[in-house]
C-alpha atoms as a PDB file:
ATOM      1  CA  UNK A   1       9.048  56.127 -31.763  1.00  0.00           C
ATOM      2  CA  UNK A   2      11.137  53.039 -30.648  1.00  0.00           C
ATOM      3  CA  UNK A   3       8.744  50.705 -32.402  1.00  0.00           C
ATOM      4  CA  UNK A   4      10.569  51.590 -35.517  1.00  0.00           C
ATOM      5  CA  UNK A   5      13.503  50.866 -34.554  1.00  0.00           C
ATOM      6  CA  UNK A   6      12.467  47.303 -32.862  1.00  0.00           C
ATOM      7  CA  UNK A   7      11.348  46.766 -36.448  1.00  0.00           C
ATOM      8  CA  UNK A   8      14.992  47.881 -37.859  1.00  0.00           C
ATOM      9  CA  UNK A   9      17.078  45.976 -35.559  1.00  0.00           C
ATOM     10  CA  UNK A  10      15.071  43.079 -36.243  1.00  0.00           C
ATOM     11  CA  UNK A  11      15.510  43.667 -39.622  1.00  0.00           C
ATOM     12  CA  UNK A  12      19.423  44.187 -39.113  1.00  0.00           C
ATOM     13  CA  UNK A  13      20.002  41.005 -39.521  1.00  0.00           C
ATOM     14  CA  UNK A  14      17.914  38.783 -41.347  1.00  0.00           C
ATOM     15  CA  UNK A  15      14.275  39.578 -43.605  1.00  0.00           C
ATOM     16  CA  UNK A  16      11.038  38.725 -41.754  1.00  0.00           C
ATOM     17  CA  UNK A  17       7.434  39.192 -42.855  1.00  0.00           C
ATOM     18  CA  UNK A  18       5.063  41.070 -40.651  1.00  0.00           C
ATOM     19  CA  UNK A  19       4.050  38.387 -38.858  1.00  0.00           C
ATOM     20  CA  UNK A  20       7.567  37.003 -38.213  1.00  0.00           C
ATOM     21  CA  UNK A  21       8.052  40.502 -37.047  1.00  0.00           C
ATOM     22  CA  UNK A  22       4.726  40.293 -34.187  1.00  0.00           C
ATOM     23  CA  UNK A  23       6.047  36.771 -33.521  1.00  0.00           C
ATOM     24  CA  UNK A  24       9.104  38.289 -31.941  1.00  0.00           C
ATOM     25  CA  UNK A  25       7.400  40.942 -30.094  1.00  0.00           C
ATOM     26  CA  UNK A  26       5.315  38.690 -28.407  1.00  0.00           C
ATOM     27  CA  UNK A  27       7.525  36.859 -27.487  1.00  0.00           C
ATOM     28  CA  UNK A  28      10.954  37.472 -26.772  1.00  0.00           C
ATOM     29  CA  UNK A  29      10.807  41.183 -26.782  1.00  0.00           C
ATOM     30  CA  UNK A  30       7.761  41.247 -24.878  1.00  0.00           C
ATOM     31  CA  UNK A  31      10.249  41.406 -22.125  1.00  0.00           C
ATOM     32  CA  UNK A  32      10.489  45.269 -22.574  1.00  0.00           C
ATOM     33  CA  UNK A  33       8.338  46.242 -25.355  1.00  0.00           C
ATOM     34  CA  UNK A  34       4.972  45.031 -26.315  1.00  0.00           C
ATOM     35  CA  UNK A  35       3.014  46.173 -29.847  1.00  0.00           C
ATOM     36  CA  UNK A  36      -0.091  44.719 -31.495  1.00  0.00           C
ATOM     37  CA  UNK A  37      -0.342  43.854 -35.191  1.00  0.00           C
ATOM     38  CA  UNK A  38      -2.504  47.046 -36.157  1.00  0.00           C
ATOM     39  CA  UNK A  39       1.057  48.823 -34.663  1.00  0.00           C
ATOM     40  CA  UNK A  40       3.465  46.854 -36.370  1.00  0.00           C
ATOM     41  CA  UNK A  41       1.913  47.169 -40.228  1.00  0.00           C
ATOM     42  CA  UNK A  42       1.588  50.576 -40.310  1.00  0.00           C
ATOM     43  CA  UNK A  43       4.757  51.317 -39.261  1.00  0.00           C
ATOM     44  CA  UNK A  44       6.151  48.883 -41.575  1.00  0.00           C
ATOM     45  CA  UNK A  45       4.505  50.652 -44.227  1.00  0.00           C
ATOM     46  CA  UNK A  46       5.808  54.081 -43.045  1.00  0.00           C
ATOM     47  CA  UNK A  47       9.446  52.714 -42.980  1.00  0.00           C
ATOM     48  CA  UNK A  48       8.979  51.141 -46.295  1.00  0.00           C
ATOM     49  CA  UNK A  49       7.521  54.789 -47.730  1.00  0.00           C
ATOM     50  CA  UNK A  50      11.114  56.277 -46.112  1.00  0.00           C
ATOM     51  CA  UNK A  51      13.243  53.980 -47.905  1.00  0.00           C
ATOM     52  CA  UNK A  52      14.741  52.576 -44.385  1.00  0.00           C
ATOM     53  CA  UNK A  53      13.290  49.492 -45.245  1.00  0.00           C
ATOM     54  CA  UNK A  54      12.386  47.504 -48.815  1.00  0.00           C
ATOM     55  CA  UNK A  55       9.933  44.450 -49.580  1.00  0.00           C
ATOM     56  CA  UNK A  56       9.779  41.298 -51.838  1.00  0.00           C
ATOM     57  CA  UNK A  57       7.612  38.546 -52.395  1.00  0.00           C
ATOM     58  CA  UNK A  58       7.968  34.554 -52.140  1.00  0.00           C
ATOM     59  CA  UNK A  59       5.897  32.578 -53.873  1.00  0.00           C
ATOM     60  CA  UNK A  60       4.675  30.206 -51.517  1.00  0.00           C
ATOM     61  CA  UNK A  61       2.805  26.855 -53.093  1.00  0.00           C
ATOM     62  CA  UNK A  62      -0.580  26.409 -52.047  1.00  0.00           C
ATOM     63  CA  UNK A  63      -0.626  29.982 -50.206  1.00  0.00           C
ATOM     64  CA  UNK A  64      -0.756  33.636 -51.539  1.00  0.00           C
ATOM     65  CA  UNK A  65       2.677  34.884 -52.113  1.00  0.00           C
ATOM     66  CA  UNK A  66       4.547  35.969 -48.631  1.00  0.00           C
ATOM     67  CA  UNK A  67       5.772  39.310 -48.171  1.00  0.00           C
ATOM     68  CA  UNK A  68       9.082  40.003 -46.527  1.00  0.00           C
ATOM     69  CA  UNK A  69      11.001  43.167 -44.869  1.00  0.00           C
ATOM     70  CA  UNK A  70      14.680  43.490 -45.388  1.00  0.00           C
ATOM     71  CA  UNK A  71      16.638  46.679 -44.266  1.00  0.00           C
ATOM     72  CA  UNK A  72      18.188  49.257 -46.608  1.00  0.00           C
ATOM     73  CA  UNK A  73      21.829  51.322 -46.289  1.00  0.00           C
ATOM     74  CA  UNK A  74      19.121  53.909 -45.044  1.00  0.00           C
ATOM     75  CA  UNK A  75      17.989  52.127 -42.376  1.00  0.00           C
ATOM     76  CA  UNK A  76      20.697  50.635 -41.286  1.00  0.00           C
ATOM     77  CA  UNK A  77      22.511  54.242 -40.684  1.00  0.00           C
ATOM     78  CA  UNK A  78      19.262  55.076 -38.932  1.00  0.00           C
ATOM     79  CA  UNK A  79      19.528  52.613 -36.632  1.00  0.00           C
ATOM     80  CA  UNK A  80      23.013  53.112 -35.963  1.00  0.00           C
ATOM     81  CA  UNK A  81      22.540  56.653 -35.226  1.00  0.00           C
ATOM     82  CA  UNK A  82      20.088  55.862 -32.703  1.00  0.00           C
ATOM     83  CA  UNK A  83      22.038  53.164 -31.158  1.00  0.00           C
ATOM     84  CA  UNK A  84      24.828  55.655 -30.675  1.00  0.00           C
ATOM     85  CA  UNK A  85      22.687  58.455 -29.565  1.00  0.00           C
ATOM     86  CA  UNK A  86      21.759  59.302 -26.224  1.00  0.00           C
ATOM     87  CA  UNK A  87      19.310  57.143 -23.891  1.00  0.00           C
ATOM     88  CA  UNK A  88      15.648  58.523 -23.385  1.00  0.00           C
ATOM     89  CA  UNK A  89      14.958  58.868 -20.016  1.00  0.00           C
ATOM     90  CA  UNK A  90      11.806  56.177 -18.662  1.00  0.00           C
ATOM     91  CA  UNK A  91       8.580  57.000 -19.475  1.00  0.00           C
ATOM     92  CA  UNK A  92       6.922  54.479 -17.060  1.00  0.00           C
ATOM     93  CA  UNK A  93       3.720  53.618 -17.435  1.00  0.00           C
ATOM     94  CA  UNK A  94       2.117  50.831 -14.893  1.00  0.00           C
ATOM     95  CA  UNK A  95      -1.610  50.327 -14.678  1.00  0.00           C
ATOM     96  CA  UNK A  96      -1.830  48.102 -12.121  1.00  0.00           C
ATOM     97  CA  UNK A  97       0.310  51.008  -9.733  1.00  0.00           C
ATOM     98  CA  UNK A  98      -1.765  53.183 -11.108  1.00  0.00           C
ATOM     99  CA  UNK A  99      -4.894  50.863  -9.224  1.00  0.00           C
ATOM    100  CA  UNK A 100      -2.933  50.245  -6.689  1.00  0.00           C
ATOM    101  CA  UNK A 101      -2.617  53.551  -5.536  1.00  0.00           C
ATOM    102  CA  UNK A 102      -6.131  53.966  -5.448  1.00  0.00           C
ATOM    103  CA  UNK A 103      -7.575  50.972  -3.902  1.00  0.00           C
ATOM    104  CA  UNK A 104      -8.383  52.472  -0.431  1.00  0.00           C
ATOM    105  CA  UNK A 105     -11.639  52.957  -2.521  1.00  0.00           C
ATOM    106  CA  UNK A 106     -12.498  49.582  -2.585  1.00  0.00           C
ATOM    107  CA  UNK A 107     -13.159  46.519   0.107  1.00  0.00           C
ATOM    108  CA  UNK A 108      -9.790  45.076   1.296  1.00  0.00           C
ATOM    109  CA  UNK A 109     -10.594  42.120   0.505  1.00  0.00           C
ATOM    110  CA  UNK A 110     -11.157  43.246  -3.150  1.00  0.00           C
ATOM    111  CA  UNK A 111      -7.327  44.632  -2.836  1.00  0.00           C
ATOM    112  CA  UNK A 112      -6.082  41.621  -1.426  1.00  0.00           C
ATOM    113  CA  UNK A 113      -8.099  39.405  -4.598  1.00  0.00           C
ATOM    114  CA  UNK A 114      -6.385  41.964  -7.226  1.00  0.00           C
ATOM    115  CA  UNK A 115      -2.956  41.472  -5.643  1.00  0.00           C
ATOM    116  CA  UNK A 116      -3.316  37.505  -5.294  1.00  0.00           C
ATOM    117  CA  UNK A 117      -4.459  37.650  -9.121  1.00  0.00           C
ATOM    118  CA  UNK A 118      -1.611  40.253 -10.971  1.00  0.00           C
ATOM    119  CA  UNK A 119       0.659  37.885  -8.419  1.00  0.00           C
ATOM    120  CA  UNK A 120      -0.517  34.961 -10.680  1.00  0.00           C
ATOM    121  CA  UNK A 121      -0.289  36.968 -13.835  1.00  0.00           C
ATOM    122  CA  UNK A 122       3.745  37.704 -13.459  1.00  0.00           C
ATOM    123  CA  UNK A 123       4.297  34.630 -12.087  1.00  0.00           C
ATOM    124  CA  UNK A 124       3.239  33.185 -15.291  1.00  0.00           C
ATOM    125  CA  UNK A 125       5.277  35.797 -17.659  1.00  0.00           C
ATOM    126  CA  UNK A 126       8.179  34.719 -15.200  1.00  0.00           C
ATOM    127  CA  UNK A 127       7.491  30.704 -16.204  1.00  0.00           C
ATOM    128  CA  UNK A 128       7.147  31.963 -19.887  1.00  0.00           C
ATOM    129  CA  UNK A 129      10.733  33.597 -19.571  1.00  0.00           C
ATOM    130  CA  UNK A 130      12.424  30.536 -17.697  1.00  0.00           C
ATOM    131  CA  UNK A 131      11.073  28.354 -20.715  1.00  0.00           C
ATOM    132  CA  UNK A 132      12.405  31.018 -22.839  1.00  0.00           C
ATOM    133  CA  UNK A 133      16.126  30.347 -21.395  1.00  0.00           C
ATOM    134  CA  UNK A 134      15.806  26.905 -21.423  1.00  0.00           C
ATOM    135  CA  UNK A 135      15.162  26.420 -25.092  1.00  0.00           C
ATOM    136  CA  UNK A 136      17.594  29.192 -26.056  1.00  0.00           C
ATOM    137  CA  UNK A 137      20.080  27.172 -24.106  1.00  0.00           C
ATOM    138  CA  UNK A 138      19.400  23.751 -25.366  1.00  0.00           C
ATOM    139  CA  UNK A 139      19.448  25.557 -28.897  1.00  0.00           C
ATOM    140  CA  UNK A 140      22.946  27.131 -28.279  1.00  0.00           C
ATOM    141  CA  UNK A 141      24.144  23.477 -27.035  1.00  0.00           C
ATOM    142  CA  UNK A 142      22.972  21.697 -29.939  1.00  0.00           C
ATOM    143  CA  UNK A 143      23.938  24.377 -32.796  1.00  0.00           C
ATOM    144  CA  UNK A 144      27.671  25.081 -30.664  1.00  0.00           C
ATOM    145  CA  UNK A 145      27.001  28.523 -32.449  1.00  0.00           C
ATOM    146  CA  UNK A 146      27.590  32.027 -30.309  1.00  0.00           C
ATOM    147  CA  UNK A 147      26.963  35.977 -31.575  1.00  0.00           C
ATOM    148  CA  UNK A 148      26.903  38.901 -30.169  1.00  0.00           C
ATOM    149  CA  UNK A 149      22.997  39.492 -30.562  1.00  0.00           C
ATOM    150  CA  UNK A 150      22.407  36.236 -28.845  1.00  0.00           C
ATOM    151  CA  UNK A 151      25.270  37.429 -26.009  1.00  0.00           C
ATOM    152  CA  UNK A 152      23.423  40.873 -25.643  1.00  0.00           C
ATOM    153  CA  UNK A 153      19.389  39.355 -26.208  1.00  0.00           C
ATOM    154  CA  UNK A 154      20.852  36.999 -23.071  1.00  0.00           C
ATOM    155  CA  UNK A 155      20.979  39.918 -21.041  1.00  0.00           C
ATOM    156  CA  UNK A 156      17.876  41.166 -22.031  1.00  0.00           C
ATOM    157  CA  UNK A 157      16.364  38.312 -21.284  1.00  0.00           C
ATOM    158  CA  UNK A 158      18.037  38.206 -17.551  1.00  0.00           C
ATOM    159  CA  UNK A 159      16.936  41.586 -16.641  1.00  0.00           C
ATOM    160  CA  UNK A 160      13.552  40.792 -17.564  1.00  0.00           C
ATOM    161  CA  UNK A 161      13.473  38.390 -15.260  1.00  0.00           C
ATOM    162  CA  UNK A 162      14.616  39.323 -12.305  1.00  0.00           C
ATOM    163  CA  UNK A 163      12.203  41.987 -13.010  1.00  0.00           C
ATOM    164  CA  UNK A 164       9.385  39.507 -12.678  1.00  0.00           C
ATOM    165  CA  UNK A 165      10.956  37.771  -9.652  1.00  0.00           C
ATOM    166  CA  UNK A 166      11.318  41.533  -8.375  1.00  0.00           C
ATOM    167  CA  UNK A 167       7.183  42.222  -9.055  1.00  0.00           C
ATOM    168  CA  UNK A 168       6.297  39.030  -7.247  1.00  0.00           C
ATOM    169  CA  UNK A 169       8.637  39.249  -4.135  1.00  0.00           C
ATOM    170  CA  UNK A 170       6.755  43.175  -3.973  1.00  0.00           C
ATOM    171  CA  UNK A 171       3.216  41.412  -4.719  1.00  0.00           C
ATOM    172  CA  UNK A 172       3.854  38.842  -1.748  1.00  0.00           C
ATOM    173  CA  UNK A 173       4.918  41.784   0.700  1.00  0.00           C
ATOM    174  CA  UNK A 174       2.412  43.886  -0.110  1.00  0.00           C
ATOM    175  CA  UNK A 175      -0.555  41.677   0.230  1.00  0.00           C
ATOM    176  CA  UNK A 176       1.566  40.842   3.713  1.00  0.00           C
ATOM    177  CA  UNK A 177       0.802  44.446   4.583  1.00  0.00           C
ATOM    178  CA  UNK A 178      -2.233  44.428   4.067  1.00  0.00           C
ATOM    179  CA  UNK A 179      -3.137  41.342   6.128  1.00  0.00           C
ATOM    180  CA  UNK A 180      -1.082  43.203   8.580  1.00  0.00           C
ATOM    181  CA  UNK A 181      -3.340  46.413   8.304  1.00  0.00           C
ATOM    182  CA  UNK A 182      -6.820  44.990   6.898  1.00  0.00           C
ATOM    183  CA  UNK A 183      -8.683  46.990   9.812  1.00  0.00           C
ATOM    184  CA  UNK A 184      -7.889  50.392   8.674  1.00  0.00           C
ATOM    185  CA  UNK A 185      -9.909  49.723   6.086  1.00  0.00           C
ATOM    186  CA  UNK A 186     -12.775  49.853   8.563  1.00  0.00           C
ATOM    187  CA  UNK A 187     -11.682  52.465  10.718  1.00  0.00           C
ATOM    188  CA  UNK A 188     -11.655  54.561   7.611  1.00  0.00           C
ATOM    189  CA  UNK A 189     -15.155  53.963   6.720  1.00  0.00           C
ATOM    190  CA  UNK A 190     -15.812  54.860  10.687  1.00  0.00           C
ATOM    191  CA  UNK A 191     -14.076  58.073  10.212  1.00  0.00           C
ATOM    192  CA  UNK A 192     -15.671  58.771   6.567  1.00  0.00           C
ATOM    193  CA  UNK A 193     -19.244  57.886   8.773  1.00  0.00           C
ATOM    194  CA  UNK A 194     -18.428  60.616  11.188  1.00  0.00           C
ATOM    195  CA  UNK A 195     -17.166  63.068   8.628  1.00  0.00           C
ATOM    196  CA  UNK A 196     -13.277  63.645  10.241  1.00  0.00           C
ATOM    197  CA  UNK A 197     -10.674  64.068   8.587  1.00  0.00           C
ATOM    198  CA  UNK A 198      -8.536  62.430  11.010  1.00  0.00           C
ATOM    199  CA  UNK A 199      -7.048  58.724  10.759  1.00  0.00           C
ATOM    200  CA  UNK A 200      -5.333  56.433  13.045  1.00  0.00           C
ATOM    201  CA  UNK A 201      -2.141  57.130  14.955  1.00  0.00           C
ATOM    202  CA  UNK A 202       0.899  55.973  12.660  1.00  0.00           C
ATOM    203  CA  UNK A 203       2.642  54.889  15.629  1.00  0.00           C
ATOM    204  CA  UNK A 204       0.151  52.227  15.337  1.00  0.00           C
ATOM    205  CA  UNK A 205       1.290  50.716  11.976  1.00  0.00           C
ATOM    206  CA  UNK A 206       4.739  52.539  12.703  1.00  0.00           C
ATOM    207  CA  UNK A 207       6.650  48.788  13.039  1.00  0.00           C
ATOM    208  CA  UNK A 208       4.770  47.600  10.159  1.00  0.00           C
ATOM    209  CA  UNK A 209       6.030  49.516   7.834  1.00  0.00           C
ATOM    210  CA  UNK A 210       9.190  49.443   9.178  1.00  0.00           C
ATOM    211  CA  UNK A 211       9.525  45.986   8.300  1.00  0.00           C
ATOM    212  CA  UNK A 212       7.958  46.156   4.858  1.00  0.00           C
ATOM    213  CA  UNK A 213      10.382  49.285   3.773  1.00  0.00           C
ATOM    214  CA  UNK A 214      12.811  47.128   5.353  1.00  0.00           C
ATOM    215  CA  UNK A 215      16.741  48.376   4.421  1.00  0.00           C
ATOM    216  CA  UNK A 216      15.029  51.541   2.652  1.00  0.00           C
ATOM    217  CA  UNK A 217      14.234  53.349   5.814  1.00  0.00           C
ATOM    218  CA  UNK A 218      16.847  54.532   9.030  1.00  0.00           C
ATOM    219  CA  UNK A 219      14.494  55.155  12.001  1.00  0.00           C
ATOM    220  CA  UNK A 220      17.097  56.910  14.655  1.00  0.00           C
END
């Protein structure tokens, strides 16, 4: 549902054609939303058949004629009413925690390969980001021009990331813990051997995890 109104704030203030409109997903929004192209033109059809948003065409010399969105009254009162209304509560949806929580199923050293890799993978989002900044700053310099959507987008663009600085501080002391505990992964294929149920004493990894839930944890 918030895809359409990405779409109408982007829209808000200035016309875009579809692809203008994917260009900004992928890259500054991608930050906190992320929507393919077989998303974006449907919707931009559906919005178009509500009369929240209208098209035109430019000729364009040389190329077929480009097709641009530009908001209506309509849409812009829809938007409004959903900037104003209440915040939906997270719907969080991680794959990689999802595989995370399951990789006792799978060689440690398979674990600690995944966790070395999506390490790499945020990393690189978080380079992506910094460049982000840096142009957007060098752009601000050179234009001496300041709004509120580029005051508010600045934000946006801070939270995301110390969101990937956040991932890849958790990414380094997780693959620390399991360094720290690679031979439980053994001693649970002993115990699956002899068909128990039990598994080592936590006191042994007690101090471990201590340190890695470091601050979250008060062990009086």
């Amino acid at each position: 549902m918030s895809l359409r109104y990405g779409i109408l704030g982007l829209l808000s203030k200035w016309e875009a054609s579809g692809y203008d409109i994917k260009k900004e997903f992928d890259d500054f929004m991608s930050i906190f939303w992320h929507s393919h192209l077989s998303q974006i033109y449907p919707e931009l059809n559906k919005l178009e058949k509500e009369e929240l948003i209208c098209s035109r065409f430019i000729e364009q010399e040389g190329k077929p004629d480009k097709k641009v969105y530009s908001i209506t009254e309509s849409g812009r009162k829809s938007l409004m009413a959903w900037l104003m209304g209440t915040i939906e509560e997270p719907k969080i949806k991680d794959a990689f925690l999802m595989q995370t929580f399951f990789m006792d199923n799978i060689p440690v050293d398979e674990v600690l390969l995944k966790l070395n890799m999506y390490k790499k993978e945020r990393q690189h989002r978080l380079d992506k980001m910094k460049e982000i900044i840096h142009e957007k700053w060098n752009s601000l310099k050179e234009r001496n021009v300041m709004k509120p959507r580029i005051l508010v987008s600045s934000a946006v663009l801070k939270r995301g990331i110390e969101q990937e600085l956040q991932y890849i501080k958790w990414c380094e002391e997780t693959i620390q813990l399991i360094e720290d505990c690679k031979y439980m992964w053994d001693k649970e294929e002993q115990v699956l051997t002899q068909s128990s149920v039990d598994g080592i004493p936590f006191t042994e990894v007690k101090d471990t995890l201590l340190h890695y839930f470091s601050g979250l944890i008060d062990d009086k």
